[in-house]
N, C-alpha and C. Protein backbone atom coordinates (compact mmCIF):
# COMPACT_ATOMS: atom_id res chain seq x y z
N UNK A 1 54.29 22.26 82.71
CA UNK A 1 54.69 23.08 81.58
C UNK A 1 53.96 24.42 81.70
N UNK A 2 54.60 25.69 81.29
CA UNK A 2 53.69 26.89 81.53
C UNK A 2 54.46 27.46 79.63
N UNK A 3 53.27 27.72 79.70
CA UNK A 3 52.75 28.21 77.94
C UNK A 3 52.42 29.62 77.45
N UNK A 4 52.83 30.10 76.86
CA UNK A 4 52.25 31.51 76.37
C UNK A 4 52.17 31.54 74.82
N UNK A 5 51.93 32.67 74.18
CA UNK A 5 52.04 33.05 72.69
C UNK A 5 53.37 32.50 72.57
N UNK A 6 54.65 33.10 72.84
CA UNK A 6 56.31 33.48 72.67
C UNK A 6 56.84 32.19 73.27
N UNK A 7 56.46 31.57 74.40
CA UNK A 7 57.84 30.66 74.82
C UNK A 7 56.37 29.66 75.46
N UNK A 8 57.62 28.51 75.43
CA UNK A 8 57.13 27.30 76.48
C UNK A 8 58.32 27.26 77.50
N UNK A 9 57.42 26.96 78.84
CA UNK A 9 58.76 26.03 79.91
C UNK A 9 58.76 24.88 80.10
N UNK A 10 59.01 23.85 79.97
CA UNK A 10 58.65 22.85 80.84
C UNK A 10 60.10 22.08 80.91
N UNK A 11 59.97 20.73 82.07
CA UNK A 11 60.96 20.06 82.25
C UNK A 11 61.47 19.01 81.31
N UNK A 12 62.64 18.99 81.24
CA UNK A 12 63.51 18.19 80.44
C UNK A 12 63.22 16.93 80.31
N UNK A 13 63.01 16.21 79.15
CA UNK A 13 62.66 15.30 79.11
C UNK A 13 63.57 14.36 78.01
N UNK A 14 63.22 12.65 77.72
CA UNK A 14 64.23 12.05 76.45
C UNK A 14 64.51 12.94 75.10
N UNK A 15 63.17 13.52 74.88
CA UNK A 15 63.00 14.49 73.64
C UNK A 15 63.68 14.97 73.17
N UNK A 16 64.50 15.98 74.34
CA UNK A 16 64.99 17.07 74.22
C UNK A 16 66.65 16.75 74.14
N UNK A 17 67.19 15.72 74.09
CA UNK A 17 68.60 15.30 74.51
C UNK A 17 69.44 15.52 73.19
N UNK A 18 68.78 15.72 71.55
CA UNK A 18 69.47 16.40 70.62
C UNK A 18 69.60 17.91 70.29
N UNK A 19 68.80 18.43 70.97
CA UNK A 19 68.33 20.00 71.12
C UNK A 19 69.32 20.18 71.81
N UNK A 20 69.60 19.69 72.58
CA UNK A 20 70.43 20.08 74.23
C UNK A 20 72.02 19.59 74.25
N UNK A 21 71.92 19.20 73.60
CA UNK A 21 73.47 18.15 72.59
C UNK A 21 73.65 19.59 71.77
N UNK A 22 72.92 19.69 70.83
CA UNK A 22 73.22 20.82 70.19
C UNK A 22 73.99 21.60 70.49
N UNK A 23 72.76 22.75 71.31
CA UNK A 23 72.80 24.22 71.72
C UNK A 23 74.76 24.11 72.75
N UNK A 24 74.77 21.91 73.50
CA UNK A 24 76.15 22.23 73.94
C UNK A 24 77.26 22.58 73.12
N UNK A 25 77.07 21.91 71.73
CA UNK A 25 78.07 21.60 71.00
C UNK A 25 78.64 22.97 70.34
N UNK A 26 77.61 23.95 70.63
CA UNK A 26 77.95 25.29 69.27
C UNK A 26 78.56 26.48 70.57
N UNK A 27 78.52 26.18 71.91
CA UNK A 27 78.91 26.81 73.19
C UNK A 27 80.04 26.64 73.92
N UNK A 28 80.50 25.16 73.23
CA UNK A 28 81.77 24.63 74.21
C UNK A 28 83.11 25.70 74.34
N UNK A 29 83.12 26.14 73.33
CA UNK A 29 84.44 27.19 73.18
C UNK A 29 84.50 28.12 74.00
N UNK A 30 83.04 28.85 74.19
CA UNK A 30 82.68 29.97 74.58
C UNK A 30 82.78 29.38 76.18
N UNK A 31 81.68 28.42 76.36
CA UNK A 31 81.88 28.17 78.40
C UNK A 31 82.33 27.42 78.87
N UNK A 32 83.81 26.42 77.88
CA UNK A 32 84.28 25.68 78.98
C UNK A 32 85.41 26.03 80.12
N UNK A 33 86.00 26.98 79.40
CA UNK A 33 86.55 28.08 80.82
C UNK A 33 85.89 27.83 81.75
N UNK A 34 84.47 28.04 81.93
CA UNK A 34 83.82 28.06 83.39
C UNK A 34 82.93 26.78 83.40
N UNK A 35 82.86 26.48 82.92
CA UNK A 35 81.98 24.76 83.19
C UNK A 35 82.56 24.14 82.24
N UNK A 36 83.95 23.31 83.53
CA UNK A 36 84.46 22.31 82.90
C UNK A 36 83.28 20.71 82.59
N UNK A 37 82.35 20.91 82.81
CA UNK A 37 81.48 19.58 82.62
C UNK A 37 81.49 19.70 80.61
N UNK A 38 81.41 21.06 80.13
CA UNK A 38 81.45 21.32 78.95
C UNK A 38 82.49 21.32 78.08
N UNK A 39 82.99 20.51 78.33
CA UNK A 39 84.50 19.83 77.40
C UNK A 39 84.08 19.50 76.05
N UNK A 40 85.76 19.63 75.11
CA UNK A 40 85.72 19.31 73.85
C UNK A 40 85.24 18.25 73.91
N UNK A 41 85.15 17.17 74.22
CA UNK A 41 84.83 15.56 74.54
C UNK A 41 84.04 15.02 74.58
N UNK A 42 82.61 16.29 74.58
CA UNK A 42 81.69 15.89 75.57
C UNK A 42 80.66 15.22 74.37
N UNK A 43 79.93 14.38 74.67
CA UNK A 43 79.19 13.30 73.83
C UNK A 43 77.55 13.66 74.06
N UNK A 44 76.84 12.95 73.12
CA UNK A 44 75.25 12.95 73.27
C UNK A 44 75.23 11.60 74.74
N UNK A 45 76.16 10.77 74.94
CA UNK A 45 75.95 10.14 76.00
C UNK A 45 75.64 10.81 77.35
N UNK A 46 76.54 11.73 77.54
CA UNK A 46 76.60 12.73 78.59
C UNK A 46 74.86 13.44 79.10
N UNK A 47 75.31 13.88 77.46
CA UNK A 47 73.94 14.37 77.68
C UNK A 47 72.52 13.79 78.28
N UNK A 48 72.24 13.01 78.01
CA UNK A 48 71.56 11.46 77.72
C UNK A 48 71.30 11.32 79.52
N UNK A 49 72.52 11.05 79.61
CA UNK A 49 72.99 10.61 81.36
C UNK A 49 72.37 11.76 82.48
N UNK A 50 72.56 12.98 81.81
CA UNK A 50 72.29 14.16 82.84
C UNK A 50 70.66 14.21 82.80
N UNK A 51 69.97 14.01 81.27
CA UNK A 51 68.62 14.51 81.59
C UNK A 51 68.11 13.01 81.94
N UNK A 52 68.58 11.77 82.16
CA UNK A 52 67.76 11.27 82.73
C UNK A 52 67.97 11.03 84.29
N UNK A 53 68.79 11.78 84.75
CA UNK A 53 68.66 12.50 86.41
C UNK A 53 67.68 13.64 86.36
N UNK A 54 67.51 14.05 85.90
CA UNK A 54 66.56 15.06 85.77
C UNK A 54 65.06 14.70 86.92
N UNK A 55 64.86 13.61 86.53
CA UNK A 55 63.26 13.90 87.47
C UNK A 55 64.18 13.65 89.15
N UNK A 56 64.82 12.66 89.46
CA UNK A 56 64.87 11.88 90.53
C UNK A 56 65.64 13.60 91.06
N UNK A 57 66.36 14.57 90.87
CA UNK A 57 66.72 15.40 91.12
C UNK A 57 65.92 16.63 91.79
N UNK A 58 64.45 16.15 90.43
CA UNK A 58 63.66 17.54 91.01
C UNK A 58 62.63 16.72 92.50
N UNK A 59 62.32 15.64 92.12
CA UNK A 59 61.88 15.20 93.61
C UNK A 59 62.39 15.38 94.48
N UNK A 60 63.62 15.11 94.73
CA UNK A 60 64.67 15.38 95.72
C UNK A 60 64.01 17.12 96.02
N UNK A 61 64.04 17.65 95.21
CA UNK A 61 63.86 19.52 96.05
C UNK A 61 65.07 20.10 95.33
N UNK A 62 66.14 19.52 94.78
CA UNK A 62 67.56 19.82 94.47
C UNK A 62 67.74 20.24 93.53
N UNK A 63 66.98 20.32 92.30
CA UNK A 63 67.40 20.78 91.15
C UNK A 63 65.90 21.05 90.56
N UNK A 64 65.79 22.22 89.77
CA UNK A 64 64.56 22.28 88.78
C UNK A 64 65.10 23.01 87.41
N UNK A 65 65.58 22.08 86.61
CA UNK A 65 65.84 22.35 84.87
C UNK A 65 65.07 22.68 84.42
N UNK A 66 64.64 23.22 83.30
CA UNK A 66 63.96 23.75 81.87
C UNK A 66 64.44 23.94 80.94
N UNK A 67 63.38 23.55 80.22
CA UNK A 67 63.79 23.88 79.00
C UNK A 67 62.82 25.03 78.40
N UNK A 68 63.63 25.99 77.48
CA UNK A 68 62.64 27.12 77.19
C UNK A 68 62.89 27.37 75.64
N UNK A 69 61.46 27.11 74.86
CA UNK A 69 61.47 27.43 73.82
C UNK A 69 60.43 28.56 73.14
């Protein structure tokens, strides 16, 4: 995690899977034109499913998510 006054980073974790449900749910209109993964359809399951790939992803070298608040 890297920390300041203004923001935190760190990696995605169970925590964060209603935050992140959220911020999808109020965006879908706006980006599913371009990221069809962001469908009317799309559920807190989804969500759920993606951040708990999250670590086995960043070991791999393949992916590094954040979350920034």
């Amino acid at each position: 995690m890297l920390e300041s006054d203004e923001i935190v980073l760190q990696k995605y974790t169970t925590e964060d899977i209603p935050l992140l449900f959220e911020a999808i749910q109020v965006s879908i209109d706006r980006v599913y034109p371009w990221l069809p993964w962001c469908h009317p359809n799309y559920t807190i399951d989804e969500t759920e499913a993606w951040i708990k790939t999250r670590p086995q992803r960043w070991n791999e070298g393949k992916e590094f998510g954040f979350s920034i608040y």
